[in-house]
PDB file of N, CA and C in Angstrom:
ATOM      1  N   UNK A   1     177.546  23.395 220.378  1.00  0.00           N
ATOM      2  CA  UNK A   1     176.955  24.016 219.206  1.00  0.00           C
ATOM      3  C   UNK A   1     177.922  23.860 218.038  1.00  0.00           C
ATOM      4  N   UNK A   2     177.593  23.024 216.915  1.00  0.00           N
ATOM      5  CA  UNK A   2     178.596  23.167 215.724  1.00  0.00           C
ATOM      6  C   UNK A   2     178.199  24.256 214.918  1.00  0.00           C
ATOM      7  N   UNK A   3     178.777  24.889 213.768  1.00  0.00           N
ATOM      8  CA  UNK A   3     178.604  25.544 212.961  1.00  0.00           C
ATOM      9  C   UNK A   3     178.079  24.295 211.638  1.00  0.00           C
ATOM     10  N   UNK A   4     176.961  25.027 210.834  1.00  0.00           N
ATOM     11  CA  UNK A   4     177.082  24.524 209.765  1.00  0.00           C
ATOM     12  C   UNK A   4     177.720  24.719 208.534  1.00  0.00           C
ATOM     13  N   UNK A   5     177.659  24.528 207.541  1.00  0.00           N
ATOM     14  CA  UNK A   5     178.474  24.535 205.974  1.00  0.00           C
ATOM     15  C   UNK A   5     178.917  25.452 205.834  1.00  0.00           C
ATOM     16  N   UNK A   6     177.589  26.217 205.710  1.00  0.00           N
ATOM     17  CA  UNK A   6     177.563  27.735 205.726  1.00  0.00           C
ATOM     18  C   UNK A   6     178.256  29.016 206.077  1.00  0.00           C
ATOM     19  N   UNK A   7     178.636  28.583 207.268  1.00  0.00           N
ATOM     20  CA  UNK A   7     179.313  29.421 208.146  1.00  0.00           C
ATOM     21  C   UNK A   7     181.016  29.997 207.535  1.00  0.00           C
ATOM     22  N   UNK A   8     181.581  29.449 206.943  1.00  0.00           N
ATOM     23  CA  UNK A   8     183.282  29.676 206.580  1.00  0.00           C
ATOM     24  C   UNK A   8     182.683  30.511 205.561  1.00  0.00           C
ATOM     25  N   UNK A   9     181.328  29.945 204.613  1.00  0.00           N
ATOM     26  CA  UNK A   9     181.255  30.771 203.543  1.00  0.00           C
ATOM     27  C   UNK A   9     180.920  32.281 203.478  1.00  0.00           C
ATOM     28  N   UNK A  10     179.510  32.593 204.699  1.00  0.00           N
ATOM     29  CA  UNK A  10     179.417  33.574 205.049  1.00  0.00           C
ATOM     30  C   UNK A  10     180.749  34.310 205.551  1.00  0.00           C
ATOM     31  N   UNK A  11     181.416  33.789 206.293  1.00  0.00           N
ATOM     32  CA  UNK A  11     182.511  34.716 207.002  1.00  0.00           C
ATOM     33  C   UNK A  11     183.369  35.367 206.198  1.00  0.00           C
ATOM     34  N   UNK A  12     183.911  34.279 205.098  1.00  0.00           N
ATOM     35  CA  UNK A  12     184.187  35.167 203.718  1.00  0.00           C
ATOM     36  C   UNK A  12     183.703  35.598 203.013  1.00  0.00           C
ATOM     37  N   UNK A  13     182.690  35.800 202.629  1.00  0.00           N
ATOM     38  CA  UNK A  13     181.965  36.651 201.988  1.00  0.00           C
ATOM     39  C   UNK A  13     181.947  38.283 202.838  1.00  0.00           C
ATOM     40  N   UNK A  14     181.699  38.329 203.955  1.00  0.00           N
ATOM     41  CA  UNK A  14     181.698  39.361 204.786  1.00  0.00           C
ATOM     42  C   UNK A  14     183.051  40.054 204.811  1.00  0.00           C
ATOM     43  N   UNK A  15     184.133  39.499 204.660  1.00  0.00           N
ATOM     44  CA  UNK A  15     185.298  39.518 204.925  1.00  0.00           C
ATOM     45  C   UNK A  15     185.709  39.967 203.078  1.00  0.00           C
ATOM     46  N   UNK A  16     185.143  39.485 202.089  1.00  0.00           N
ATOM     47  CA  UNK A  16     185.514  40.158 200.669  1.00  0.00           C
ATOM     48  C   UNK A  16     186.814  38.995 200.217  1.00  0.00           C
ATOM     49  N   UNK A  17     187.076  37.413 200.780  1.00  0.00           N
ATOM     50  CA  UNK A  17     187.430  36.697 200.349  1.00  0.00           C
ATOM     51  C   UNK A  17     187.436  35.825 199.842  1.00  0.00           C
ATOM     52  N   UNK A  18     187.771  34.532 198.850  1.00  0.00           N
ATOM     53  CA  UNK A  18     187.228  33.671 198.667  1.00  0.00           C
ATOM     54  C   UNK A  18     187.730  32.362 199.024  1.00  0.00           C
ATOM     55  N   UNK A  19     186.541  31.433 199.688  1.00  0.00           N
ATOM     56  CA  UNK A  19     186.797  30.419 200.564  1.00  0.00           C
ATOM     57  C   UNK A  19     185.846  28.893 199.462  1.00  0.00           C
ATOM     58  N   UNK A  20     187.182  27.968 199.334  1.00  0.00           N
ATOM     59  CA  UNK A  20     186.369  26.551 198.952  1.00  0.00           C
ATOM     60  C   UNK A  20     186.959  25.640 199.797  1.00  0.00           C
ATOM     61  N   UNK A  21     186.352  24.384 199.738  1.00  0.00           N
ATOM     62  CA  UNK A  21     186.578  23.422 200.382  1.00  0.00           C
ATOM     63  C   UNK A  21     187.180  22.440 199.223  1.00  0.00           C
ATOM     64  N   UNK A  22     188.680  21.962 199.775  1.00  0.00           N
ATOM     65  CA  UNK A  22     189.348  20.854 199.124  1.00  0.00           C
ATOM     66  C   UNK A  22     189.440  19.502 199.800  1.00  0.00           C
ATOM     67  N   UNK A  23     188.751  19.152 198.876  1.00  0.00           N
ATOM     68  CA  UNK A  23     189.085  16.802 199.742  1.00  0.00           C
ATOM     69  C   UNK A  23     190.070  16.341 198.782  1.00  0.00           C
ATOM     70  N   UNK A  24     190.616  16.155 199.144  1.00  0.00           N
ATOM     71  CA  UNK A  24     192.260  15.213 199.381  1.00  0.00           C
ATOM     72  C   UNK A  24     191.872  13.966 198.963  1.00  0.00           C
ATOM     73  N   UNK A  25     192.333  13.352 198.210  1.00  0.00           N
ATOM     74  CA  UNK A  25     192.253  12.147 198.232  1.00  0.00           C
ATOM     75  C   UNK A  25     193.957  11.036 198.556  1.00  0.00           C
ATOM     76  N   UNK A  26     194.385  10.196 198.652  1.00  0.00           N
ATOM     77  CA  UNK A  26     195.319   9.534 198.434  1.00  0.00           C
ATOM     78  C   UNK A  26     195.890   9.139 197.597  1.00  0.00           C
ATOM     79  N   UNK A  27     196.460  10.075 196.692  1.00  0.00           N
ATOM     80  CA  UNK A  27     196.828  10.122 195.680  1.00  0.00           C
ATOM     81  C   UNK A  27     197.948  11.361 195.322  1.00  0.00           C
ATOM     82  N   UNK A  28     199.227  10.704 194.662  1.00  0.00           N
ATOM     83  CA  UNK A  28     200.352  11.282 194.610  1.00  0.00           C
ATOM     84  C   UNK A  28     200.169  12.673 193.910  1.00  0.00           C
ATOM     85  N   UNK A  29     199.495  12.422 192.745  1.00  0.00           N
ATOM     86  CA  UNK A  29     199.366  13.669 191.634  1.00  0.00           C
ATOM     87  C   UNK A  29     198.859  14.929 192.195  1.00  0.00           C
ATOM     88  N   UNK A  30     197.851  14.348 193.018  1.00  0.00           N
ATOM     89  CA  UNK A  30     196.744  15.742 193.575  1.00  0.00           C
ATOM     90  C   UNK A  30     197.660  16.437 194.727  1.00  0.00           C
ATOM     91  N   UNK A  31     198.288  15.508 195.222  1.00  0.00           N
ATOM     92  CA  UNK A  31     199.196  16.181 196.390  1.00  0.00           C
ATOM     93  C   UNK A  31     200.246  17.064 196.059  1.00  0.00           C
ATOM     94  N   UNK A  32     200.360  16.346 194.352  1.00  0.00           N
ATOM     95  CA  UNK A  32     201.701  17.260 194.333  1.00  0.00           C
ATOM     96  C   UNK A  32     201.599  18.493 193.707  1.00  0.00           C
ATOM     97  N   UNK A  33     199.748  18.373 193.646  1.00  0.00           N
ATOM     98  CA  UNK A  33     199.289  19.682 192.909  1.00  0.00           C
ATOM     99  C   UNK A  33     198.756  20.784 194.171  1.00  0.00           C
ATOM    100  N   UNK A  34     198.517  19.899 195.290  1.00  0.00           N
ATOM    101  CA  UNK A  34     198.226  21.032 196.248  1.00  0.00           C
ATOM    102  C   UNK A  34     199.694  21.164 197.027  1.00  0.00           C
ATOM    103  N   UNK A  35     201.292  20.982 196.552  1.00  0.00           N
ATOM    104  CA  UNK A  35     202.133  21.441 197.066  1.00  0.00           C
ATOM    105  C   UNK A  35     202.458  23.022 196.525  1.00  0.00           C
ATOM    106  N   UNK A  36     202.028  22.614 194.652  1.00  0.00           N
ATOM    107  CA  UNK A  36     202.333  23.716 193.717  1.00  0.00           C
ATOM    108  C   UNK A  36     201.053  24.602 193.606  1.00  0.00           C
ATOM    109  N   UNK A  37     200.146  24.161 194.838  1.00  0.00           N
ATOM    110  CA  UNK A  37     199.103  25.748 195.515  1.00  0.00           C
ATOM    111  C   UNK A  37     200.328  26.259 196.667  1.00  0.00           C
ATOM    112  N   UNK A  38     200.305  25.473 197.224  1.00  0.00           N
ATOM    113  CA  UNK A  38     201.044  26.335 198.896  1.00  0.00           C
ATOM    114  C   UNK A  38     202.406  26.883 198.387  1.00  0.00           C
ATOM    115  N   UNK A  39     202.899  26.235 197.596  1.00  0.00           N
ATOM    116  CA  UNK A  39     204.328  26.762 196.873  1.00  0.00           C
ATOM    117  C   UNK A  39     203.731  28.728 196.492  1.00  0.00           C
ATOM    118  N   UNK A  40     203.017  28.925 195.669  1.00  0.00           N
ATOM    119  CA  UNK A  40     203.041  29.644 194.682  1.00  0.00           C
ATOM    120  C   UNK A  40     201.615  30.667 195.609  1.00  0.00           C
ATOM    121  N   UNK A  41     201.653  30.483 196.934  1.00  0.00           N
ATOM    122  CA  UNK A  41     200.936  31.219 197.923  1.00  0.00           C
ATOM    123  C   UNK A  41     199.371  31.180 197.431  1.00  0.00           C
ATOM    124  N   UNK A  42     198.583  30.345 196.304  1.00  0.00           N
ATOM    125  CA  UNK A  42     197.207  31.025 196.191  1.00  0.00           C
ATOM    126  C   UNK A  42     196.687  29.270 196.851  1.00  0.00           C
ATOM    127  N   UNK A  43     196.641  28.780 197.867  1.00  0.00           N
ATOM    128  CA  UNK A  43     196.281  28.731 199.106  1.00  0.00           C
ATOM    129  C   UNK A  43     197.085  28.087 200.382  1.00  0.00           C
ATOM    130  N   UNK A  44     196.321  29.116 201.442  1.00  0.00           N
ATOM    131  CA  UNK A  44     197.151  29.144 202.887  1.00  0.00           C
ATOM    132  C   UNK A  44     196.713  28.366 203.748  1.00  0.00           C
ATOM    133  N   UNK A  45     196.803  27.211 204.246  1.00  0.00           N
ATOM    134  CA  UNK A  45     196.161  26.407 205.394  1.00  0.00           C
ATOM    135  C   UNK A  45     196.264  27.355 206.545  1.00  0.00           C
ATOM    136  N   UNK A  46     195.303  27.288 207.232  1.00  0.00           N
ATOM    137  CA  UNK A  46     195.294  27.657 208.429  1.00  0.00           C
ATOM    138  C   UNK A  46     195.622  27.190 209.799  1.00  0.00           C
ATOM    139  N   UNK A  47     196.610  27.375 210.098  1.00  0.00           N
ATOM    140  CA  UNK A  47     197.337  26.640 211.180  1.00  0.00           C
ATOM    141  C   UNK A  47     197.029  27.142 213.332  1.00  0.00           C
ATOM    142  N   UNK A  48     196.268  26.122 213.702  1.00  0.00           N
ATOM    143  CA  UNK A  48     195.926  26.953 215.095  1.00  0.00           C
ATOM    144  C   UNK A  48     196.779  26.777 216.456  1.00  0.00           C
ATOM    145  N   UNK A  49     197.767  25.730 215.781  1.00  0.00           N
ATOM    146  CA  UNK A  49     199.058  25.793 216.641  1.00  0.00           C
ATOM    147  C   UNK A  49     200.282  24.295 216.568  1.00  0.00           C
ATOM    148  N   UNK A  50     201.002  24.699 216.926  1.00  0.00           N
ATOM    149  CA  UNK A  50     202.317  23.851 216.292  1.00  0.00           C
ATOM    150  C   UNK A  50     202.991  23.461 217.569  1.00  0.00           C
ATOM    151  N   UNK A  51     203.105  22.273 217.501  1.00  0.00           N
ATOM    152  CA  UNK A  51     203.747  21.325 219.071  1.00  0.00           C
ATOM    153  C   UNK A  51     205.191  21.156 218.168  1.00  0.00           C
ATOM    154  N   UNK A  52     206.036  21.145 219.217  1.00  0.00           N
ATOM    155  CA  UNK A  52     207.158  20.298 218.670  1.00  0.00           C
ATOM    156  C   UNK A  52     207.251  18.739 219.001  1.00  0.00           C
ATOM    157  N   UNK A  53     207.578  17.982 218.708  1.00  0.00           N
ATOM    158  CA  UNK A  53     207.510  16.381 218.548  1.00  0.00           C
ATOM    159  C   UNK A  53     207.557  15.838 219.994  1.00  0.00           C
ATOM    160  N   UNK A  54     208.183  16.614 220.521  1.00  0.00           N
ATOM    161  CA  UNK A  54     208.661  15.880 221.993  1.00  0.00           C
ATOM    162  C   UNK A  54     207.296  15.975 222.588  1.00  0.00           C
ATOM    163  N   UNK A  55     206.414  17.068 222.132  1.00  0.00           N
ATOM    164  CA  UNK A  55     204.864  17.354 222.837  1.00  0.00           C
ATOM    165  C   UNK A  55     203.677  16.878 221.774  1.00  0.00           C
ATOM    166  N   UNK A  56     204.001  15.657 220.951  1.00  0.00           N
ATOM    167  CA  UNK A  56     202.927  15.102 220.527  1.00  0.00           C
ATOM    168  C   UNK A  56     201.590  14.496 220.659  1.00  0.00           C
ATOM    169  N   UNK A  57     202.034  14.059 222.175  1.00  0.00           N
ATOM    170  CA  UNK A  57     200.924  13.509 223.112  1.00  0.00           C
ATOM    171  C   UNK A  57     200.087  14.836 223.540  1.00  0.00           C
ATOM    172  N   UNK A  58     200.517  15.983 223.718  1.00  0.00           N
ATOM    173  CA  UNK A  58     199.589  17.083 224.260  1.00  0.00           C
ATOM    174  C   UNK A  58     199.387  17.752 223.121  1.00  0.00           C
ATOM    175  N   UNK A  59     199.546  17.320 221.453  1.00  0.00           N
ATOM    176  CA  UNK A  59     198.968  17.722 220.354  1.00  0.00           C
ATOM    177  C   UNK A  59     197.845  16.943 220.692  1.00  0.00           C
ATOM    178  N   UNK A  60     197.545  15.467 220.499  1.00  0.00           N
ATOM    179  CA  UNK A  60     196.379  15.020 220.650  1.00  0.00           C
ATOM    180  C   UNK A  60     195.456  15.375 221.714  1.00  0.00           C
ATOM    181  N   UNK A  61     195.877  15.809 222.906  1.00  0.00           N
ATOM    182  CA  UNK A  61     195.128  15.941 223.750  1.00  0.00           C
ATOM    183  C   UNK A  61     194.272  17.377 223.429  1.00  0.00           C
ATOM    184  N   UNK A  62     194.974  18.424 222.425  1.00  0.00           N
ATOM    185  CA  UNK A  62     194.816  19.751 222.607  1.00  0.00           C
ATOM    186  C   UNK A  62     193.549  19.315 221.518  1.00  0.00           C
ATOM    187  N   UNK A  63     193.650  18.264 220.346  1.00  0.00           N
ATOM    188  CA  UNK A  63     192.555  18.224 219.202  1.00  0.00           C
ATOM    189  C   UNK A  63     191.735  17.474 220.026  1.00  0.00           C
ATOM    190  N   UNK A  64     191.668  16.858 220.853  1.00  0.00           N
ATOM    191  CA  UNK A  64     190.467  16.065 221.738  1.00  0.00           C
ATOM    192  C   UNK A  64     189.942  16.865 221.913  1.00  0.00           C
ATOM    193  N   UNK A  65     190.024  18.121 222.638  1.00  0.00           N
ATOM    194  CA  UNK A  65     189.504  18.509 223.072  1.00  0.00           C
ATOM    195  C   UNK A  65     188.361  19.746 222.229  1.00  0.00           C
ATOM    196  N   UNK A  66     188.617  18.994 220.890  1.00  0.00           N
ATOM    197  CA  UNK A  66     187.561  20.121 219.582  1.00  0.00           C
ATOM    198  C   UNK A  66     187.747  21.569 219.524  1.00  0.00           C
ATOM    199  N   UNK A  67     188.606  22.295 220.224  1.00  0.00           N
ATOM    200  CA  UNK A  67     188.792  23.687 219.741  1.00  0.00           C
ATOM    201  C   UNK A  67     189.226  24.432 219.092  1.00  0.00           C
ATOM    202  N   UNK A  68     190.201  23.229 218.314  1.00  0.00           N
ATOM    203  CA  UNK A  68     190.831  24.018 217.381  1.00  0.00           C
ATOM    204  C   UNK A  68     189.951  24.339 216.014  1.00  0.00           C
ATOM    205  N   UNK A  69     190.784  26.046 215.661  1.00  0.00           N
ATOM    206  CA  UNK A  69     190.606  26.247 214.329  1.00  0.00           C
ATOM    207  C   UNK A  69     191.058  26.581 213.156  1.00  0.00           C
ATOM    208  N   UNK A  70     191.902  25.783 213.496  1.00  0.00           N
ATOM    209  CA  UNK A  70     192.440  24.803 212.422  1.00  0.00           C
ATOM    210  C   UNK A  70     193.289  23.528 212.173  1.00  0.00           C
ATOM    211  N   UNK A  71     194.221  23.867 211.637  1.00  0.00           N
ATOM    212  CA  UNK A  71     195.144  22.854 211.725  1.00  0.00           C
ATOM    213  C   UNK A  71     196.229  22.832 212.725  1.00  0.00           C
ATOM    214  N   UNK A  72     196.553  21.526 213.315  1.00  0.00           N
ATOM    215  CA  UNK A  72     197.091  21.077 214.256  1.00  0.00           C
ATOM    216  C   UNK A  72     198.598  20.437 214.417  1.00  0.00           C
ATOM    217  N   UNK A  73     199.685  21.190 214.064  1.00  0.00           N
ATOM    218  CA  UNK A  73     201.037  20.567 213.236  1.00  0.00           C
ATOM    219  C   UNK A  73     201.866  20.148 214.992  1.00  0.00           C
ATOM    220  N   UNK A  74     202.398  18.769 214.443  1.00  0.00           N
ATOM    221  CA  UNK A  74     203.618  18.341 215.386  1.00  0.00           C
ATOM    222  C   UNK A  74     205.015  18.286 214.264  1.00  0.00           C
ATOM    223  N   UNK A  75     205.713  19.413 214.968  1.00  0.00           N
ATOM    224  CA  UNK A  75     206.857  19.658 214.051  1.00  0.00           C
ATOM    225  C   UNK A  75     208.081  18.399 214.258  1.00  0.00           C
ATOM    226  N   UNK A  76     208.381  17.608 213.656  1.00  0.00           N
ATOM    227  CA  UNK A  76     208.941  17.113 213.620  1.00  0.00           C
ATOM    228  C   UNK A  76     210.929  17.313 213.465  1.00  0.00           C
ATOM    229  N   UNK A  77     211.089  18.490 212.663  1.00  0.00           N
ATOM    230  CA  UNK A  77     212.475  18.343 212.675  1.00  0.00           C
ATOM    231  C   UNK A  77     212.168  20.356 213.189  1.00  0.00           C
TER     232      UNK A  77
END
């Protein structure tokens, strides 16, 4: 069962927060404008769990498996 569009929006709304959706593109400027969001706290990625590098292979295995909700970090240093 997926959720549709809808669904993050309702949940914040219920919740009394406000939720948009950002696309990224490949491009230096925009990145360095969504550093000076996460810098300055007005927005928080949502993180659903953090491997350290040596367990990168069981990062992928953990997003194969579609449950995460959210983001999926292999910490590198």
């Amino acid at each position: 069962m997926s959720a549709d569009i809808t669904t993050p929006m309702r949940l914040a709304k219920k919740r009394e927060v406000t939720y948009s959706f950002l696309f990224a593109r490949p491009d230096g400027d925009q990145l360095a404008e969504i550093g000076e969001l996460l810098t300055a706290e007005r927005i928080r990625p949502v993180i659903d769990k953090v491997f350290p590098f040596e367990q990168a292979k069981e990062a992928l295995e953990y997003l194969a498996q579609g449950r995460a909700k959210g983001k999926v970090v292999v910490k590198v240093r």
